[in-house]
Every structure is written in structure tokens, then in C-alpha cells.
PDB file of N, CA and C in Angstrom:
ATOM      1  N   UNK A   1     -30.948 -38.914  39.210  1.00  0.00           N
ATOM      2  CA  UNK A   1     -29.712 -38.485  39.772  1.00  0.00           C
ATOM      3  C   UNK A   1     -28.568 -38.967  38.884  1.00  0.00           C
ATOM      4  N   UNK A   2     -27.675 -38.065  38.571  1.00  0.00           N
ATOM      5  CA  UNK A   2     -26.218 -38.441  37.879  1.00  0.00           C
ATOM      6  C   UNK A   2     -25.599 -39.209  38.762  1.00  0.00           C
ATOM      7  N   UNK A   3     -25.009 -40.536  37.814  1.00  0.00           N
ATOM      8  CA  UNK A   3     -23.945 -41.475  38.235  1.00  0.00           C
ATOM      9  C   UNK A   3     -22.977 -40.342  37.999  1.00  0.00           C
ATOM     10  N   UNK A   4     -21.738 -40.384  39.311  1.00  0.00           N
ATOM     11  CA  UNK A   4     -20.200 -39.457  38.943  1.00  0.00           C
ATOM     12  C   UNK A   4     -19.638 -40.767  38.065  1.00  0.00           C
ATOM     13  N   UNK A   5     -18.451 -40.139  37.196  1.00  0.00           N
ATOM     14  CA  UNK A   5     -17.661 -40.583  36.211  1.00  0.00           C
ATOM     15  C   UNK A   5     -16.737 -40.051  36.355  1.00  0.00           C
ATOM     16  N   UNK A   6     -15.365 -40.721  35.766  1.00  0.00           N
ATOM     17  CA  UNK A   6     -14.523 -40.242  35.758  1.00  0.00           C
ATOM     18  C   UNK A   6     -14.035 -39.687  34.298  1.00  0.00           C
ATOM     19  N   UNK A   7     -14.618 -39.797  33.513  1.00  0.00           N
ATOM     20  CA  UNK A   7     -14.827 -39.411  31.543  1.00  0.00           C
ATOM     21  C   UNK A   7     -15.912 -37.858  32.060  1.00  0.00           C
ATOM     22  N   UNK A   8     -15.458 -36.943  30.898  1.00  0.00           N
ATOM     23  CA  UNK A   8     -16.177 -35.591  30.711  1.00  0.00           C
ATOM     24  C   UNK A   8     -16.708 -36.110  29.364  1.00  0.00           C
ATOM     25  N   UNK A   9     -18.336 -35.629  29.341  1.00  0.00           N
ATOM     26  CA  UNK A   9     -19.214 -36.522  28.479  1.00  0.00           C
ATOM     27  C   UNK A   9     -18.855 -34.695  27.573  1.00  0.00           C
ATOM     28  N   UNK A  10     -19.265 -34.881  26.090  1.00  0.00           N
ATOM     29  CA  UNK A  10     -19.197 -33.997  25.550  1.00  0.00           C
ATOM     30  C   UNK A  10     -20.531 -33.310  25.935  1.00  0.00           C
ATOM     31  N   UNK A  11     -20.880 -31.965  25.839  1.00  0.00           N
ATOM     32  CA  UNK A  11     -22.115 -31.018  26.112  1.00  0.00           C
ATOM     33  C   UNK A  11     -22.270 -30.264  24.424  1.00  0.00           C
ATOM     34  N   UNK A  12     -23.819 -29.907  24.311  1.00  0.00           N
ATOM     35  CA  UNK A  12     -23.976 -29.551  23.101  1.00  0.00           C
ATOM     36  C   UNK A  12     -23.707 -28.301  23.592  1.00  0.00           C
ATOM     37  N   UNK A  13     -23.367 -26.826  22.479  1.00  0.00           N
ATOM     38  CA  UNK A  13     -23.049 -25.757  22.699  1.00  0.00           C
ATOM     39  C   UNK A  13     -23.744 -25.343  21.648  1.00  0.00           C
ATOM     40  N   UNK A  14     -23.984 -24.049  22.192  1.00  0.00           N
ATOM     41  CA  UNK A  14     -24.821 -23.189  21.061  1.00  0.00           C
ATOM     42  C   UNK A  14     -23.739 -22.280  20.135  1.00  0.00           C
ATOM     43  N   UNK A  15     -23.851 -21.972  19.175  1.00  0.00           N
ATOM     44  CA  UNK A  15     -23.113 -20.971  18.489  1.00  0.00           C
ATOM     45  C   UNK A  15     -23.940 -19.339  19.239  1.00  0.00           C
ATOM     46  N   UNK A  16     -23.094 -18.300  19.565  1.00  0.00           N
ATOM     47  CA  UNK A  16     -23.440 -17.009  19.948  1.00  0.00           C
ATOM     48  C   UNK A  16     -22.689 -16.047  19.704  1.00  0.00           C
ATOM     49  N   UNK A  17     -22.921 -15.289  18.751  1.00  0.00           N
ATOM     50  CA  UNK A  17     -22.176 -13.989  18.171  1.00  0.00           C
ATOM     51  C   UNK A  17     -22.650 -12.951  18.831  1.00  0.00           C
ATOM     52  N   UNK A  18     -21.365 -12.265  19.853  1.00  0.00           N
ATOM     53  CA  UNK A  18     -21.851 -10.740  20.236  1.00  0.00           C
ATOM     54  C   UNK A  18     -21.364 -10.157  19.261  1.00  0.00           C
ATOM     55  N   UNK A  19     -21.452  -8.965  18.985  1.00  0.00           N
ATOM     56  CA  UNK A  19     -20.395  -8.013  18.505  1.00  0.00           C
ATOM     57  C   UNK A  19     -19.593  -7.335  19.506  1.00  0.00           C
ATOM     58  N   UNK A  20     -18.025  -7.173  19.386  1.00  0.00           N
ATOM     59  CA  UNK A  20     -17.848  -6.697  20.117  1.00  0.00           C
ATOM     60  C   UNK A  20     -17.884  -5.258  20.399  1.00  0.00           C
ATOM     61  N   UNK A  21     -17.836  -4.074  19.399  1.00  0.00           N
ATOM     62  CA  UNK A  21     -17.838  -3.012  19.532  1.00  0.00           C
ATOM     63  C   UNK A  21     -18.815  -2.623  18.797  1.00  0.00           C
ATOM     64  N   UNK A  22     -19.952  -2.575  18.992  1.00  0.00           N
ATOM     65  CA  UNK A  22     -20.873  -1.840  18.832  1.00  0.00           C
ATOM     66  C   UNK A  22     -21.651  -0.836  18.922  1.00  0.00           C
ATOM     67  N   UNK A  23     -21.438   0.567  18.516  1.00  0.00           N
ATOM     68  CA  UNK A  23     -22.025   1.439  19.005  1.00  0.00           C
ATOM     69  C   UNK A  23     -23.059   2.509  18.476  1.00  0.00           C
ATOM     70  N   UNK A  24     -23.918   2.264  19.033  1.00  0.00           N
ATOM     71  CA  UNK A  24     -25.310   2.556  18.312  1.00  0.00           C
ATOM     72  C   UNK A  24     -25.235   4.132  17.944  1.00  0.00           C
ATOM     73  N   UNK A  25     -24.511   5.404  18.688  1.00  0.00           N
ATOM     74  CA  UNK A  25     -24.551   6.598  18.657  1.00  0.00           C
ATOM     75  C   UNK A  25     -23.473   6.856  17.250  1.00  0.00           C
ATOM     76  N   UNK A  26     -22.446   6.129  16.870  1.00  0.00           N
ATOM     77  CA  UNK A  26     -21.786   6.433  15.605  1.00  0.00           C
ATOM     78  C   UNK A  26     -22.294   5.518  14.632  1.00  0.00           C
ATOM     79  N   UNK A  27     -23.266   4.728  14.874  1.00  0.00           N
ATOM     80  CA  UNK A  27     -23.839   4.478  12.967  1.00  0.00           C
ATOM     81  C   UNK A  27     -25.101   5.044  13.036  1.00  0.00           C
ATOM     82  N   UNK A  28     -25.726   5.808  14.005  1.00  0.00           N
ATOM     83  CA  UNK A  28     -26.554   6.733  13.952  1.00  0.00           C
ATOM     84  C   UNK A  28     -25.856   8.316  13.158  1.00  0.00           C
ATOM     85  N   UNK A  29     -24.616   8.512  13.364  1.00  0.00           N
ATOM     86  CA  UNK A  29     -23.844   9.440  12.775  1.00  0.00           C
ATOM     87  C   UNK A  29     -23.879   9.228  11.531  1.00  0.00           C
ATOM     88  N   UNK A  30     -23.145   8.060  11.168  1.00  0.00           N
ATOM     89  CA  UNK A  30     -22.977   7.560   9.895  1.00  0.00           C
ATOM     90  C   UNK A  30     -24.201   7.884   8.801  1.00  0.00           C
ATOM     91  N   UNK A  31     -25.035   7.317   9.769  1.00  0.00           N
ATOM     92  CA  UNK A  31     -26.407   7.335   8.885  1.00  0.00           C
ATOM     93  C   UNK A  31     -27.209   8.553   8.575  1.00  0.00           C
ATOM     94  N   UNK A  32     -26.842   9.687   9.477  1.00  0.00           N
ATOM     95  CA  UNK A  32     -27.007  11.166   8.863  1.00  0.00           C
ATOM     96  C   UNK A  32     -26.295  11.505   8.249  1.00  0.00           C
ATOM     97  N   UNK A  33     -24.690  11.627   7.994  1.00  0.00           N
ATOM     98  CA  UNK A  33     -23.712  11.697   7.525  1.00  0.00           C
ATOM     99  C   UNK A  33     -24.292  11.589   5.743  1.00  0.00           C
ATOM    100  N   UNK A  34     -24.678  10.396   5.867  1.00  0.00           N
ATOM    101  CA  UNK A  34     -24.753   9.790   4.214  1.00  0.00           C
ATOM    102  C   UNK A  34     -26.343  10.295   3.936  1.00  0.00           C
ATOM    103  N   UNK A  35     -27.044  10.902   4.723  1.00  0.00           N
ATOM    104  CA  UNK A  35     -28.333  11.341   3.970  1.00  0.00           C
ATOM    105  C   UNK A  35     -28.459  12.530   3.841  1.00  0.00           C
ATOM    106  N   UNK A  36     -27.190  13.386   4.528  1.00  0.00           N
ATOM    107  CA  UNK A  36     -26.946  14.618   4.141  1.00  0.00           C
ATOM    108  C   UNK A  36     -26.133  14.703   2.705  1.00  0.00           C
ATOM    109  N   UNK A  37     -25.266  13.601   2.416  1.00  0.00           N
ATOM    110  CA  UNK A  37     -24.414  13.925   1.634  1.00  0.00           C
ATOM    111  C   UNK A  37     -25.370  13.445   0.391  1.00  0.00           C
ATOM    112  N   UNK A  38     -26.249  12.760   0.312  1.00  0.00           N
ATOM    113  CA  UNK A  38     -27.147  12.161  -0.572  1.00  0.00           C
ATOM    114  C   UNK A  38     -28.203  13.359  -0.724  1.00  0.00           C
ATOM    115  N   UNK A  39     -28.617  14.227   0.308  1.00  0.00           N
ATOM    116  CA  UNK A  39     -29.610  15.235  -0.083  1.00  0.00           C
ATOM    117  C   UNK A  39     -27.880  16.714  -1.209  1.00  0.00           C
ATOM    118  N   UNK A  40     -26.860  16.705  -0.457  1.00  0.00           N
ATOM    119  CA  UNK A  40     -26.594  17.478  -1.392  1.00  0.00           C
ATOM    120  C   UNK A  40     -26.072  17.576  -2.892  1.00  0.00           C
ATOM    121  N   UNK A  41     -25.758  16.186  -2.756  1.00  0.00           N
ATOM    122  CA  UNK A  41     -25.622  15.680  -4.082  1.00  0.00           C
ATOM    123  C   UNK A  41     -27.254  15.691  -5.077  1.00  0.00           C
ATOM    124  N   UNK A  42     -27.995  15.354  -4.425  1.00  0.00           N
ATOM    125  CA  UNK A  42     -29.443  15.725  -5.401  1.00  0.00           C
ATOM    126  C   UNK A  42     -29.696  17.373  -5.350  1.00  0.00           C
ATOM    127  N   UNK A  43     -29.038  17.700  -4.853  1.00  0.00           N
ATOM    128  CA  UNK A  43     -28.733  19.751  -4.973  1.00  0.00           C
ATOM    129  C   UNK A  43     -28.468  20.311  -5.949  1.00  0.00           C
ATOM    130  N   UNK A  44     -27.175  19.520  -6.271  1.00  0.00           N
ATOM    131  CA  UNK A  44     -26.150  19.509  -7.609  1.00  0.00           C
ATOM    132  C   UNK A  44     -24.957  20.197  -7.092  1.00  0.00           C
ATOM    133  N   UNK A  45     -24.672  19.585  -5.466  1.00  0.00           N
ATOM    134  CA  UNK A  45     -22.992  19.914  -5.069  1.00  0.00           C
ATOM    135  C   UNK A  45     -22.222  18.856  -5.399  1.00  0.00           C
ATOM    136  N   UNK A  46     -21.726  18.961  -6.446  1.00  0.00           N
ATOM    137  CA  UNK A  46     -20.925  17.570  -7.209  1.00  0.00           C
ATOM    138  C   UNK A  46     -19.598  17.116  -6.389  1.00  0.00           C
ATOM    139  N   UNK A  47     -19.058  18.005  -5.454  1.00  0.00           N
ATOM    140  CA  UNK A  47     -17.536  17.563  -4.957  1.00  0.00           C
ATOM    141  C   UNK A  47     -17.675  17.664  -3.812  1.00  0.00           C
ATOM    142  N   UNK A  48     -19.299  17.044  -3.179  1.00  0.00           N
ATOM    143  CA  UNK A  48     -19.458  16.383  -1.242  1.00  0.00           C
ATOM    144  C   UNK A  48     -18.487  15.364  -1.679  1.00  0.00           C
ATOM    145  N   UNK A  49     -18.356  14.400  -2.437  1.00  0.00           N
ATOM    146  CA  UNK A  49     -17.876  12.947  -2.489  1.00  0.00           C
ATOM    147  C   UNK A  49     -16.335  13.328  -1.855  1.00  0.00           C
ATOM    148  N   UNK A  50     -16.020  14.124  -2.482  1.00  0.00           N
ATOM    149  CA  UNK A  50     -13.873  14.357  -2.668  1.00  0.00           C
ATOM    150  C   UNK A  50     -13.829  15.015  -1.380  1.00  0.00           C
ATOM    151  N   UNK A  51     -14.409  15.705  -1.065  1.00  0.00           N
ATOM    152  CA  UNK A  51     -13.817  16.726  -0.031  1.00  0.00           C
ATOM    153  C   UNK A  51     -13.050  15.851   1.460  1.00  0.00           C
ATOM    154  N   UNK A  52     -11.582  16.360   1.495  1.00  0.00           N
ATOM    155  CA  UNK A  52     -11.105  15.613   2.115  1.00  0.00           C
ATOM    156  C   UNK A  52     -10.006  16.519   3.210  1.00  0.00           C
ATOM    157  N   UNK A  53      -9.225  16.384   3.583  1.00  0.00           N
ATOM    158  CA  UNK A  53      -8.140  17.570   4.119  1.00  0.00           C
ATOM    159  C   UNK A  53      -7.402  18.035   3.362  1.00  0.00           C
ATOM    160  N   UNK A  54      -6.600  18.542   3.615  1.00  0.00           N
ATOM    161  CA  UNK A  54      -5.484  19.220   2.653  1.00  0.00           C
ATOM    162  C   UNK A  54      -4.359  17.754   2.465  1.00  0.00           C
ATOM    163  N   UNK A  55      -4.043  17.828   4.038  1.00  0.00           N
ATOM    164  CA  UNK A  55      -3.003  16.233   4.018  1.00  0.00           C
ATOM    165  C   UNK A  55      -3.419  15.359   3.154  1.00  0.00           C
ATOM    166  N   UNK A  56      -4.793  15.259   3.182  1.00  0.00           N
ATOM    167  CA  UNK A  56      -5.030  13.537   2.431  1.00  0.00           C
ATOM    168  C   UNK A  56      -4.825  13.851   0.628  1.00  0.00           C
ATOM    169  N   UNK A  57      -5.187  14.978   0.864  1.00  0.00           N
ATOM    170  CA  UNK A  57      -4.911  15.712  -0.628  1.00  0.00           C
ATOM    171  C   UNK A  57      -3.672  15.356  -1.203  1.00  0.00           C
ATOM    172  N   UNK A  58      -2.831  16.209  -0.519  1.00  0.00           N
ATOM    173  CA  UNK A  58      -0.976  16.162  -0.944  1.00  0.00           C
ATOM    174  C   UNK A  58      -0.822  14.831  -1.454  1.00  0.00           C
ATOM    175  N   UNK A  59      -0.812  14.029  -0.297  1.00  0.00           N
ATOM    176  CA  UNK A  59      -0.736  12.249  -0.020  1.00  0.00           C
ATOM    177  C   UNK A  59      -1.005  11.797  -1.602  1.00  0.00           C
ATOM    178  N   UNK A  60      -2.168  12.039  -1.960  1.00  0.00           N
ATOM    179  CA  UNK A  60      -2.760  11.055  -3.123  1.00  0.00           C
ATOM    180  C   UNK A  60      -2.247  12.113  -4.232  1.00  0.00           C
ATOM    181  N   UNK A  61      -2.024  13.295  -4.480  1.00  0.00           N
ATOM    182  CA  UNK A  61      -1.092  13.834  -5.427  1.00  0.00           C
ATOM    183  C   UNK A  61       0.145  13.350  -5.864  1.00  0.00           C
ATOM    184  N   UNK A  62       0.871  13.368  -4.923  1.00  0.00           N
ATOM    185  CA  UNK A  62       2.214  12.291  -4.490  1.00  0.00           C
ATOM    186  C   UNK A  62       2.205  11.436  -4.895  1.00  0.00           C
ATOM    187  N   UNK A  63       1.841  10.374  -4.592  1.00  0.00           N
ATOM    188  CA  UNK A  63       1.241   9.090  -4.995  1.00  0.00           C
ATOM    189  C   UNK A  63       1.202   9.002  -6.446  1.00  0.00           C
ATOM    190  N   UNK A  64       0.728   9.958  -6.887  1.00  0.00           N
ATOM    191  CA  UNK A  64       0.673   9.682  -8.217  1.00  0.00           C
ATOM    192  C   UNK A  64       1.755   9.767  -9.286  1.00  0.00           C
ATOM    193  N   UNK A  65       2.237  11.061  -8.683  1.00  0.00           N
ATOM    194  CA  UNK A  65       3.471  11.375  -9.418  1.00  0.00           C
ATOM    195  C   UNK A  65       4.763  10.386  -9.422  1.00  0.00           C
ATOM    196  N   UNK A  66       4.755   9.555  -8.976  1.00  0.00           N
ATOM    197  CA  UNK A  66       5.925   9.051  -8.605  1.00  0.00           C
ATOM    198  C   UNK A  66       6.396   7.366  -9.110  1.00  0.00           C
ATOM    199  N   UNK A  67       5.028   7.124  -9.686  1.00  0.00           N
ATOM    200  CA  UNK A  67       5.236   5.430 -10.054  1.00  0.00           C
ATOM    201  C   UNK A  67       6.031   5.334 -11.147  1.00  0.00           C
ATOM    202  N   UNK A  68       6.463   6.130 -12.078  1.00  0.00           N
ATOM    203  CA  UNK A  68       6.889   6.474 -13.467  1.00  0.00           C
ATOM    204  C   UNK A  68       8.313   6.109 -13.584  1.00  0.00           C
ATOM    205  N   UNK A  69       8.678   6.745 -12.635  1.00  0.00           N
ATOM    206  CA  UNK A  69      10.283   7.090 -12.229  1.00  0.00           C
ATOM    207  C   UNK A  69      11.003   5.866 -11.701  1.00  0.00           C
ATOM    208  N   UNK A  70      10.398   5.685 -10.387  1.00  0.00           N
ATOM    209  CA  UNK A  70      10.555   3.883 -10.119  1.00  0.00           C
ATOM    210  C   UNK A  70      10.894   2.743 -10.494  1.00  0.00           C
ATOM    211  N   UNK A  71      10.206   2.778 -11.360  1.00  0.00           N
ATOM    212  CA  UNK A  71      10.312   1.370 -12.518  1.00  0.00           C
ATOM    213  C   UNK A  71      10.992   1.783 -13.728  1.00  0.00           C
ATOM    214  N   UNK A  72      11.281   3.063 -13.782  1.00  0.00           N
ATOM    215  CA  UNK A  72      12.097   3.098 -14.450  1.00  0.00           C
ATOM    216  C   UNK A  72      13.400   3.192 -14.317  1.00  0.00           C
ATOM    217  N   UNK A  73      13.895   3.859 -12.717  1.00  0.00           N
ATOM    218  CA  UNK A  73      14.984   3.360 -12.340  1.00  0.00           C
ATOM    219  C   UNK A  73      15.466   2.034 -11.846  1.00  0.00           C
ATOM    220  N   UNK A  74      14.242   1.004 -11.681  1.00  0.00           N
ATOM    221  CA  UNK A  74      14.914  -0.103 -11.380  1.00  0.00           C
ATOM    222  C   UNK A  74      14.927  -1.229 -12.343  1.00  0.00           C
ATOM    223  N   UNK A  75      14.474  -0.986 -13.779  1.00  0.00           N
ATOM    224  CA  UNK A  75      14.768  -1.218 -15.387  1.00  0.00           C
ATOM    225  C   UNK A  75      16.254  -0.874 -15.542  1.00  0.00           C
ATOM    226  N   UNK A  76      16.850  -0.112 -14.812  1.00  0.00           N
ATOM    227  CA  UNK A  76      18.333   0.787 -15.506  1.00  0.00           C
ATOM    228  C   UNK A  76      19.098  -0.266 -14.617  1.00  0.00           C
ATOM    229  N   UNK A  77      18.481  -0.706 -13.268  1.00  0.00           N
ATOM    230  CA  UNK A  77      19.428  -1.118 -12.363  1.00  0.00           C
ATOM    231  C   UNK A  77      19.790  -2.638 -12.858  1.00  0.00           C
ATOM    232  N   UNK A  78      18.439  -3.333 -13.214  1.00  0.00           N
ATOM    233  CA  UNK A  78      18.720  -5.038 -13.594  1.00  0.00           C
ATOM    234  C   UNK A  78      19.202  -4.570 -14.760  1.00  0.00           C
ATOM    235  N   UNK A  79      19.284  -3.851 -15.727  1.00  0.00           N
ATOM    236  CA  UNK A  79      20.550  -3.878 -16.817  1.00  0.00           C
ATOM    237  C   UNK A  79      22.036  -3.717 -16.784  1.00  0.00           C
ATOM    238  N   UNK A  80      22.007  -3.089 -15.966  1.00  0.00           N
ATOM    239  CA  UNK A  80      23.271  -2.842 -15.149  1.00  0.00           C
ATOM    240  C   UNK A  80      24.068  -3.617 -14.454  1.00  0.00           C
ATOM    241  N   UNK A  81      23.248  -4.345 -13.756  1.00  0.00           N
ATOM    242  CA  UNK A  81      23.629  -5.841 -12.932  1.00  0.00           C
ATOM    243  C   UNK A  81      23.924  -6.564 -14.213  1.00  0.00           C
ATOM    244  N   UNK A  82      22.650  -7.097 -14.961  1.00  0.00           N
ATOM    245  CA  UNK A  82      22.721  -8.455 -15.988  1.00  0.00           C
ATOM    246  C   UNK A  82      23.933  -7.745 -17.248  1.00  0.00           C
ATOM    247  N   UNK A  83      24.844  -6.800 -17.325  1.00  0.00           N
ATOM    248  CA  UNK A  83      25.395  -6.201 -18.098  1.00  0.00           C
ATOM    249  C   UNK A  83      27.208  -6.627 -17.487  1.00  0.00           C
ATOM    250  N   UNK A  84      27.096  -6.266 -16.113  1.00  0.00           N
ATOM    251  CA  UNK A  84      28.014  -7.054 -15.471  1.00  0.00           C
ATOM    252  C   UNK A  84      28.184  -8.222 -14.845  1.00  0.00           C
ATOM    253  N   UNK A  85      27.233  -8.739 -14.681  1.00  0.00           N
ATOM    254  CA  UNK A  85      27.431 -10.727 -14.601  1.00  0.00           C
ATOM    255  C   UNK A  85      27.825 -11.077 -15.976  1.00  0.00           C
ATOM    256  N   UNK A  86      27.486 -10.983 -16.987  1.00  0.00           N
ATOM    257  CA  UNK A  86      27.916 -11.288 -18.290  1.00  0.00           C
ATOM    258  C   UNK A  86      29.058 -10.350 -18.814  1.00  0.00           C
ATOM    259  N   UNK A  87      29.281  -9.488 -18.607  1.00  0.00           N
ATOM    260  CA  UNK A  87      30.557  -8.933 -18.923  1.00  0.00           C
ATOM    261  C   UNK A  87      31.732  -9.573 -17.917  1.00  0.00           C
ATOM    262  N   UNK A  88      31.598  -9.787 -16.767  1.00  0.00           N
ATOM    263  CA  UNK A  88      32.169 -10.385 -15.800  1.00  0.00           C
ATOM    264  C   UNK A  88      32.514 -11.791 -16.444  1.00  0.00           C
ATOM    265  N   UNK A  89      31.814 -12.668 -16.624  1.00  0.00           N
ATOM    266  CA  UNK A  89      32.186 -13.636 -17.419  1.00  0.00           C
ATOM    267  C   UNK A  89      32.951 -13.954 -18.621  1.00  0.00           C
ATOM    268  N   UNK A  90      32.784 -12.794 -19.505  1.00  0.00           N
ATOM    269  CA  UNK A  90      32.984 -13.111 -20.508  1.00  0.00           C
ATOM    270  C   UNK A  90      34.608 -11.545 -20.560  1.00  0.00           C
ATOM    271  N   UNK A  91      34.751 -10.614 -19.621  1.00  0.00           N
ATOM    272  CA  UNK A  91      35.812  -9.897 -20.136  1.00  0.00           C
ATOM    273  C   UNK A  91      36.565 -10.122 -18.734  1.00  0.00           C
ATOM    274  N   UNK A  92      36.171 -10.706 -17.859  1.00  0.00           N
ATOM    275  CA  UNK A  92      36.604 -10.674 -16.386  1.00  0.00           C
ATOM    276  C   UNK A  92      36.831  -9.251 -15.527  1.00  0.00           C
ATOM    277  N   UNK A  93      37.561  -8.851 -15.374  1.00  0.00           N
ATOM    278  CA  UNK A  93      37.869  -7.308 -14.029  1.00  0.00           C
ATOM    279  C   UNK A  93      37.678  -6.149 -14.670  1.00  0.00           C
ATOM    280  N   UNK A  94      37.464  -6.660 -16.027  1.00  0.00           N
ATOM    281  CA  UNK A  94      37.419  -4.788 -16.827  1.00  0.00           C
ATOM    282  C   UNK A  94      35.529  -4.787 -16.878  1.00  0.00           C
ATOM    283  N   UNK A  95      35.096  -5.501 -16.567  1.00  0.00           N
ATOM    284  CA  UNK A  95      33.552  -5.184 -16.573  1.00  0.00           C
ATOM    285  C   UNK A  95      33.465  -5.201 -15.372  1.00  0.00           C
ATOM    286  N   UNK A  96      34.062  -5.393 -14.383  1.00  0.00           N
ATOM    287  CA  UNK A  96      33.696  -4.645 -12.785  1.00  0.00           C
ATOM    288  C   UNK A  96      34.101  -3.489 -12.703  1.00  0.00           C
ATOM    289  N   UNK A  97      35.079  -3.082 -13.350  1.00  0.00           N
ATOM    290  CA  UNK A  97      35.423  -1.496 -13.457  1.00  0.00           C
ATOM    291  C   UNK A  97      34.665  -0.723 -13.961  1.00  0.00           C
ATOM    292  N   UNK A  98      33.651  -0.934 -15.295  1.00  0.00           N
ATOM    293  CA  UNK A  98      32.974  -0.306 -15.539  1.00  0.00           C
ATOM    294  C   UNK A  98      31.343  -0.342 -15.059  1.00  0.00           C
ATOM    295  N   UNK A  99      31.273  -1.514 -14.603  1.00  0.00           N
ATOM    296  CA  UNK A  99      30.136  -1.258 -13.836  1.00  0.00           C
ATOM    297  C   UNK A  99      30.291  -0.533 -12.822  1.00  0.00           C
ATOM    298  N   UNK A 100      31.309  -0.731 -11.811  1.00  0.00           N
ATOM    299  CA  UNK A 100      31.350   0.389 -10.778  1.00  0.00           C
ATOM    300  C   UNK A 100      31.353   2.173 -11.375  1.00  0.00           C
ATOM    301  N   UNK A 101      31.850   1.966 -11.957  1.00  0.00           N
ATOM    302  CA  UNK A 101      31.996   3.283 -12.912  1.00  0.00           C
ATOM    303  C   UNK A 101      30.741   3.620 -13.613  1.00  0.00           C
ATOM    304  N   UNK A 102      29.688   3.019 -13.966  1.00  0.00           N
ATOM    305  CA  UNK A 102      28.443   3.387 -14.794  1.00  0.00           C
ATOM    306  C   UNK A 102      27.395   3.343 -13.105  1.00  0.00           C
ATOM    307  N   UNK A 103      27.713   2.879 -12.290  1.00  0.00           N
ATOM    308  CA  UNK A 103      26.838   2.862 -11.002  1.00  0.00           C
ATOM    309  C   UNK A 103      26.872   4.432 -10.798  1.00  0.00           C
ATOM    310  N   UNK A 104      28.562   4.624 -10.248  1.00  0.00           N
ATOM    311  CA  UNK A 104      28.505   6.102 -10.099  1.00  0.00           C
ATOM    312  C   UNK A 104      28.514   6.934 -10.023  1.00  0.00           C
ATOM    313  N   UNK A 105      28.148   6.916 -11.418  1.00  0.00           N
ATOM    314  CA  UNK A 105      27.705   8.206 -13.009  1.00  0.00           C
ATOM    315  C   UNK A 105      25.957   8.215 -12.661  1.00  0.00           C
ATOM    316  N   UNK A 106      25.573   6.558 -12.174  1.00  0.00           N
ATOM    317  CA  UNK A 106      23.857   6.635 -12.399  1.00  0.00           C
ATOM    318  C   UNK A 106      23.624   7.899 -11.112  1.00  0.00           C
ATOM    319  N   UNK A 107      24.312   7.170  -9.857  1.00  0.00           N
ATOM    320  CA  UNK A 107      24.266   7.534  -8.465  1.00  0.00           C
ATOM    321  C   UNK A 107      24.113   9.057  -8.499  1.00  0.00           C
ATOM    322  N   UNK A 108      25.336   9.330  -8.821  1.00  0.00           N
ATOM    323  CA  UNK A 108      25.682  10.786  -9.329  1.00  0.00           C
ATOM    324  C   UNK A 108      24.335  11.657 -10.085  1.00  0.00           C
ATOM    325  N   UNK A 109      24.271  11.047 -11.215  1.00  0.00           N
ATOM    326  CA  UNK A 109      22.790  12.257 -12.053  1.00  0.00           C
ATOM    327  C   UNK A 109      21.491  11.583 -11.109  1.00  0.00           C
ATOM    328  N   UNK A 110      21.017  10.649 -10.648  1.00  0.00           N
ATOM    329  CA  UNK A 110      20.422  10.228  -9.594  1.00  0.00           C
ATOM    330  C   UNK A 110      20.509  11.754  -8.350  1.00  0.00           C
ATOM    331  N   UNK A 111      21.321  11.891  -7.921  1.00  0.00           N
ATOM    332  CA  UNK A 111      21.467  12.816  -6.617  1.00  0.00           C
ATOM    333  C   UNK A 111      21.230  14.572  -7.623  1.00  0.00           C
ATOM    334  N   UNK A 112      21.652  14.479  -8.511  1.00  0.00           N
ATOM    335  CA  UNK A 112      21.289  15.718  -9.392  1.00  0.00           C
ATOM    336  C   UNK A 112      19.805  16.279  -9.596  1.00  0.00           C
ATOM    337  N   UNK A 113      19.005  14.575  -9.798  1.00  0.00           N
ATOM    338  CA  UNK A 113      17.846  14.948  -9.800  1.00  0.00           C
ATOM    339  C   UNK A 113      17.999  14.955 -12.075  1.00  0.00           C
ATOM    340  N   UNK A 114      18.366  14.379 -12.619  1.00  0.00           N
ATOM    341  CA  UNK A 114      18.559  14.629 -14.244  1.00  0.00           C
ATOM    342  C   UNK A 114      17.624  13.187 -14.365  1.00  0.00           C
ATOM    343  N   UNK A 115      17.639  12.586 -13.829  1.00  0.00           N
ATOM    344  CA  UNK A 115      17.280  11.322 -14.519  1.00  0.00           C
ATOM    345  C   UNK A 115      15.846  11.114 -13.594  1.00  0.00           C
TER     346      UNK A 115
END
């Protein structure tokens, strides 16, 4: 018979991993999924892999086109800045005039779509 106490003695615990969402009917999918796409690829249908929607299509077209431009407008911008902190210093109010003034000229062919 247990003596009562007033101390909680530690208890050993087991480690127990459920999963929580497990569902046997979609990696049964999965798993036809990929032995169909594995029988048509040994067919010689070379583009099961890509086939995707139209959306996901656009998306990663996009994507691509666009990293170029970016970094290259924000190369124009820290010159622009580091062009007027040091002109600022060194000519005082006439290099804030022209930085505001070379901003927007950028702004400007920027909204044109030239640059």
C-alpha cells in the first residue's frame, strides 16, 4: 500500500508519436499518381513532369522576367543617394536640388516604362 505524501514523485513516461493527419486514401493517390507518371515517362511522354495550369505557368514566366530590372534600378537608386550625401557635404543646397531633380527625371522615364 502507498504511504500519501505531500511531494509528486516524478513518473517515467514513454515517448509516443501519433501522426496527426494521416490519411491512408491520399498517399494511396499519391502512390498511383507517381506510377502512372513513371509508366509514361518509360513511354517516352517527356513533359508528364511540367504539366501544370496555365496560372502556375504565367507565375513562373513572370518570375523570370523581372529580376534584371530590379537590381538594376536599385544600383541607380544607392548612386543617387551616395551622390547626394556627398554632394550635400561637399556643395551644400545645390546638390539637393539636383538630386531632387535627377529623382524626377528617374521617376518620370520610370513611369514611361524607358528604363
Amino acid at each position: 500500500m502507498k504511504v500519501p505524501s505531500l511531494f509528486r514523485i516524478a513518473k517515467y513516461q514513454r515517448f509516443r508519436i501519433e501522426p496527426r493527419y494521416y490519411d491512408p486514401v491520399k498517399e494511396e493517390i499519391e502512390e498511383r499518381t507517381n506510377q502512372i507518371k513513371r509508366e509514361l515517362v518509360a513511354n517516352g511522354d517527356e513533359d508528364v513532369e511540367y504539366r501544370s495550369s496555365r496560372i502556375a505557368g504565367a507565375f513562373k514566366r513572370g518570375r523570370s522576367n523581372s529580376g534584371g530590372s530590379a537590381t538594376f534600378m536599385q544600383l541607380i537608386i544607392m548612386m543617387l543617394l551616395a551622390f547626394a550625401i556627398f554632394g550635400y557635404i561637399y556643395l551644400g543646397n545645390i546638390a539637393l536640388y539636383i538630386f531632387a531633380t535627377a529623382s524626377t527625371l528617374l521617376l518620370y522615364l520610370k513611369m514611361r516604362r524607358i528604363i
